[in-house]
C-alpha atoms as a PDB file:
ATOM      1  CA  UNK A   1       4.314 -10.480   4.262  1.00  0.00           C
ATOM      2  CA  UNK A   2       0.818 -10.317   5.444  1.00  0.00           C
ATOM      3  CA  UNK A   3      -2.041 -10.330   2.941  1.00  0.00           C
ATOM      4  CA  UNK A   4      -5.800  -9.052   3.938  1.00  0.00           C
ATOM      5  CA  UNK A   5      -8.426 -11.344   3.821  1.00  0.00           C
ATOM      6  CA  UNK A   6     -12.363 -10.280   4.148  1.00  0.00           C
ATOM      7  CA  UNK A   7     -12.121 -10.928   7.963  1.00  0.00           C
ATOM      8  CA  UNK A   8      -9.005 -11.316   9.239  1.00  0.00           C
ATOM      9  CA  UNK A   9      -4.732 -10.372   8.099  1.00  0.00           C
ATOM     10  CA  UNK A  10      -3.573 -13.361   7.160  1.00  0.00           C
ATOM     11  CA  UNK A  11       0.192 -14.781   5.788  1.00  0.00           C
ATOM     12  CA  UNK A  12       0.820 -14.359   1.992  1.00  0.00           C
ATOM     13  CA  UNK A  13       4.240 -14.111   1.549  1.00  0.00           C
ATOM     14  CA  UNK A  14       7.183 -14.722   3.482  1.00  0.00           C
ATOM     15  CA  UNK A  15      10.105 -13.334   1.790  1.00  0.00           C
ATOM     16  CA  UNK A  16      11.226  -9.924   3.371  1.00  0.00           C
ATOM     17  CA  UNK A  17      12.105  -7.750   2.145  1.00  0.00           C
ATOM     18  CA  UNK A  18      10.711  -7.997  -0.946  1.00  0.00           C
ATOM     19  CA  UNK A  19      13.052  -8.789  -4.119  1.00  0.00           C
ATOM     20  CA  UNK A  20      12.824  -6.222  -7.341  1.00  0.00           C
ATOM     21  CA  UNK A  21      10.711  -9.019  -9.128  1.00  0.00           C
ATOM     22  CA  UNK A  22      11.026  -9.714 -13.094  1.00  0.00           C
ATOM     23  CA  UNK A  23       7.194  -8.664 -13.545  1.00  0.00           C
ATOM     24  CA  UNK A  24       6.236  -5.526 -15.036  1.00  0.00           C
ATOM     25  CA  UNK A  25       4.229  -4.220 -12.100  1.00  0.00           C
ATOM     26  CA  UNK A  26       4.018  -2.464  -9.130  1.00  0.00           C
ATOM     27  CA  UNK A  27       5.001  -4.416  -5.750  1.00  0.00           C
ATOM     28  CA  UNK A  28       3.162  -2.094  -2.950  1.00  0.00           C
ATOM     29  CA  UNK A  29       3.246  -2.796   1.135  1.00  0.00           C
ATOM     30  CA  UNK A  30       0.952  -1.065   3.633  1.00  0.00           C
ATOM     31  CA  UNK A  31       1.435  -1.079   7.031  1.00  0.00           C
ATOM     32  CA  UNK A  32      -1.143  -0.621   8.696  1.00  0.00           C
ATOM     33  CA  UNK A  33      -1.680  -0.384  12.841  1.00  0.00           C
ATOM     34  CA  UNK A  34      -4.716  -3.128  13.888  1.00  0.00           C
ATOM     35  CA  UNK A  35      -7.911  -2.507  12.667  1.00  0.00           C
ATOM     36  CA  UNK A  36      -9.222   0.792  13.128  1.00  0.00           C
ATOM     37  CA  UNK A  37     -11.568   2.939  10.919  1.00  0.00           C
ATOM     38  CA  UNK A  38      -7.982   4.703  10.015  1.00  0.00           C
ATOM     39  CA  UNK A  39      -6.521   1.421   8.797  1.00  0.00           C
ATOM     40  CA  UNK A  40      -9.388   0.190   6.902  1.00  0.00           C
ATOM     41  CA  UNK A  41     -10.043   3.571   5.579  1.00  0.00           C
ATOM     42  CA  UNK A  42      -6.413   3.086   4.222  1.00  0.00           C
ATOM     43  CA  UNK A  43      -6.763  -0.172   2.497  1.00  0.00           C
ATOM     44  CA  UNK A  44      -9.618   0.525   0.888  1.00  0.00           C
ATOM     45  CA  UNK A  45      -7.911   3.919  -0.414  1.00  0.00           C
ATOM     46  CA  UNK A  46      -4.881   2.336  -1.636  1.00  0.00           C
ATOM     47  CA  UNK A  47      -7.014  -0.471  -3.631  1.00  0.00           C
ATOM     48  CA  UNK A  48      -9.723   1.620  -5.097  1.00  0.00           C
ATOM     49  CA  UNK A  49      -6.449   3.876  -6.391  1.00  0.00           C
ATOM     50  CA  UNK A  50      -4.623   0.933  -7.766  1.00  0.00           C
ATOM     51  CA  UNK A  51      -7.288  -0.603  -9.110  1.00  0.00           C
ATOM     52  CA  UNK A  52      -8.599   2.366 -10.766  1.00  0.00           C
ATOM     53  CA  UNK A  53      -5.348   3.313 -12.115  1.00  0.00           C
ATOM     54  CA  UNK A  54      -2.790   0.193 -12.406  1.00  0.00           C
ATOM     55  CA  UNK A  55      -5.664  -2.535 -13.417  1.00  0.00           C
ATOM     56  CA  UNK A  56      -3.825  -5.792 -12.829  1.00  0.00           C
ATOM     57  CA  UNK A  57      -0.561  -4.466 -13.005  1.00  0.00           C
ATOM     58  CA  UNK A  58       0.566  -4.448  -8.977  1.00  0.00           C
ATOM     59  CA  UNK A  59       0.876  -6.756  -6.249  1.00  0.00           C
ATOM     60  CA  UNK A  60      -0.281  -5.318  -2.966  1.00  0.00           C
ATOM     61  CA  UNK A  61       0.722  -6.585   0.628  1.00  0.00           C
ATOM     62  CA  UNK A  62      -1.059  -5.595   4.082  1.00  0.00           C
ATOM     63  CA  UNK A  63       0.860  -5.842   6.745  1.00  0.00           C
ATOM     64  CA  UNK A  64      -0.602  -5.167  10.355  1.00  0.00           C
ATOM     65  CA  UNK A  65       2.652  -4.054  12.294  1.00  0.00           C
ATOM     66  CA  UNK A  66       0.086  -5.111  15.244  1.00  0.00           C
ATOM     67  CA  UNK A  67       0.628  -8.475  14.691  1.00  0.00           C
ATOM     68  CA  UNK A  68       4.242  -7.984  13.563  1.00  0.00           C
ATOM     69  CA  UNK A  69       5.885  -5.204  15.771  1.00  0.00           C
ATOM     70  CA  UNK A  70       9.201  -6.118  14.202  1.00  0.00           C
ATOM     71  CA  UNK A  71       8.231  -5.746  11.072  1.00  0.00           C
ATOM     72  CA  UNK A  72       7.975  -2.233  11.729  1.00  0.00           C
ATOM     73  CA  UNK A  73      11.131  -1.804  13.168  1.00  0.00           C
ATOM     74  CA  UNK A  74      12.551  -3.669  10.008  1.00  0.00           C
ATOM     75  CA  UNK A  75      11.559  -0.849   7.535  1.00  0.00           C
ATOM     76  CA  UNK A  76      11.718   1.817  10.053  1.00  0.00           C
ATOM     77  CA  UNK A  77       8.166   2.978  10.002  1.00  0.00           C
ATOM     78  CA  UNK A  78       7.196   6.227  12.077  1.00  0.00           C
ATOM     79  CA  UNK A  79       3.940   6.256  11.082  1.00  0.00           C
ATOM     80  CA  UNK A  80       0.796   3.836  10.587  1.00  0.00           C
ATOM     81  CA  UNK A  81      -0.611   3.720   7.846  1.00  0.00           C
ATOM     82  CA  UNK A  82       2.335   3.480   5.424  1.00  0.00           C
ATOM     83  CA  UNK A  83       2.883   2.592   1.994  1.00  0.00           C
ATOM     84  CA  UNK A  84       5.530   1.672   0.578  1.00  0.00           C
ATOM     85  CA  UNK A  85       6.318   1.233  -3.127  1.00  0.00           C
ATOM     86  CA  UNK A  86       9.595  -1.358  -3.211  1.00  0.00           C
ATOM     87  CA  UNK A  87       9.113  -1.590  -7.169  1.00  0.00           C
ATOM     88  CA  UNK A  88       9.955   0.085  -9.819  1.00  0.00           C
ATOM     89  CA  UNK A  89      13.077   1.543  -8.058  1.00  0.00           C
ATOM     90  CA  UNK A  90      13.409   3.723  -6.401  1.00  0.00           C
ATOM     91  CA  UNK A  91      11.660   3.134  -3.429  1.00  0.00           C
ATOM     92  CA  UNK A  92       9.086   5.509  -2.295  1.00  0.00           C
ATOM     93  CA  UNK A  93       6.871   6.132   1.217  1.00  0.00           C
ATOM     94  CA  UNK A  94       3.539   7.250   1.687  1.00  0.00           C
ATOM     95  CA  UNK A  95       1.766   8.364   5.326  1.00  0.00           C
ATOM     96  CA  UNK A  96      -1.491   8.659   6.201  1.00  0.00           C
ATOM     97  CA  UNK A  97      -4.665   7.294   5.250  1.00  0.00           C
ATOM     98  CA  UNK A  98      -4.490   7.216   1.522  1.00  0.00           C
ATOM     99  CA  UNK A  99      -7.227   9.580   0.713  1.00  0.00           C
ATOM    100  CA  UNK A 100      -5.093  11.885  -1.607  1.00  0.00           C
ATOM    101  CA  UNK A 101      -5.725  10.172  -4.746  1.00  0.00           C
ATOM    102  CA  UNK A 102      -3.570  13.245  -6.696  1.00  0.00           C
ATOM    103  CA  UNK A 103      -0.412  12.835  -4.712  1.00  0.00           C
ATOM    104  CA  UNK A 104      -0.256   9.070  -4.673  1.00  0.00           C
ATOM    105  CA  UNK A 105      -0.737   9.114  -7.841  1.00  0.00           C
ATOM    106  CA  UNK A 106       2.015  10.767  -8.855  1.00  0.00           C
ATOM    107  CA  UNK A 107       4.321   9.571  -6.014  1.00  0.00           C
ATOM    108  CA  UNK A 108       3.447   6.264  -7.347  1.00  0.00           C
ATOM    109  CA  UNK A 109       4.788   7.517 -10.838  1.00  0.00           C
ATOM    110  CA  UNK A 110       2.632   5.490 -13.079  1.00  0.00           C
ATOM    111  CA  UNK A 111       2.762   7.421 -15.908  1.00  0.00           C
ATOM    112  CA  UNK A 112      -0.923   8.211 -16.186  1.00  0.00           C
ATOM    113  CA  UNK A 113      -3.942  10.627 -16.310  1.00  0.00           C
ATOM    114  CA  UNK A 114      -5.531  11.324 -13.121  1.00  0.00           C
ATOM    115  CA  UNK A 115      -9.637  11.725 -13.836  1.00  0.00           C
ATOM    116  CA  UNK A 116     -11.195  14.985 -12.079  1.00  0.00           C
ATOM    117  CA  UNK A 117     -11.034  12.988  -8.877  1.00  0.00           C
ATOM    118  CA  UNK A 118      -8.924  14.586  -5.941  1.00  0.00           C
ATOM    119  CA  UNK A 119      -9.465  11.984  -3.265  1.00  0.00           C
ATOM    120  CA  UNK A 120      -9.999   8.563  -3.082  1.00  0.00           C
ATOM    121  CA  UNK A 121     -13.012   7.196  -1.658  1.00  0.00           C
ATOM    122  CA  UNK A 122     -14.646  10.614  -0.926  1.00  0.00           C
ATOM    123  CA  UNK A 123     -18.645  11.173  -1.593  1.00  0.00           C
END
């Protein structure tokens, strides 16, 4: 899989797809589509949610389907960006740019509180 460095995508993993792993965490791929204000928008969504809510508990892969067209085809994505929760079972998709905090949440299932905020990374 493809982690996301300051500057640049770079290889983190190369077992796909991922195995249900003996941790007690969340495993968590997004696929995102080069770049763009969209994309980043999306990663920074998805880690300001997880690390609000899941601490240290989840491992999070970004994977630019850019780089790796075939990757895409793999998990048959329609859409860019997507998440995808592989673990805990069952596995679960998520489109768009992350920003609603409330339904990833709960789509994510983690079994907690949501504070008074609706969207991630809004002003």
């Amino acid at each position: 899989m493809i982690g996301h460095s300051d500057d640049e995508l770079v290889p983190t993993r190369d077992a796909l797809p991922l195995e249900e792993p003996a941790l007690n965490c969340y495993v968590l791929a997004l696929y995102v589509s080069g770049s763009s204000p969209h994309s980043m928008r999306a990663i920074a969504n998805i880690r300001a949610l997880c690390d609000l809510r899941l601490g240290s508990s989840y491992i999070l892969d970004v994977v630019d389907i850019a780089q790796f067209p075939a990757l895409a085809q793999l998990h048959q994505l329609i859409a860019a960006p997507t998440l995808i929760r592989s673990h805990p079972l069952p596995v679960r998709r998520f489109i768009g740019d992350m920003s609603s905090a409330q339904n990833l949440f709960f789509g994510l299932d983690s079994g907690k509180s949501l504070k008074s905020h609706s969207r991630v990374g809004a002003a």
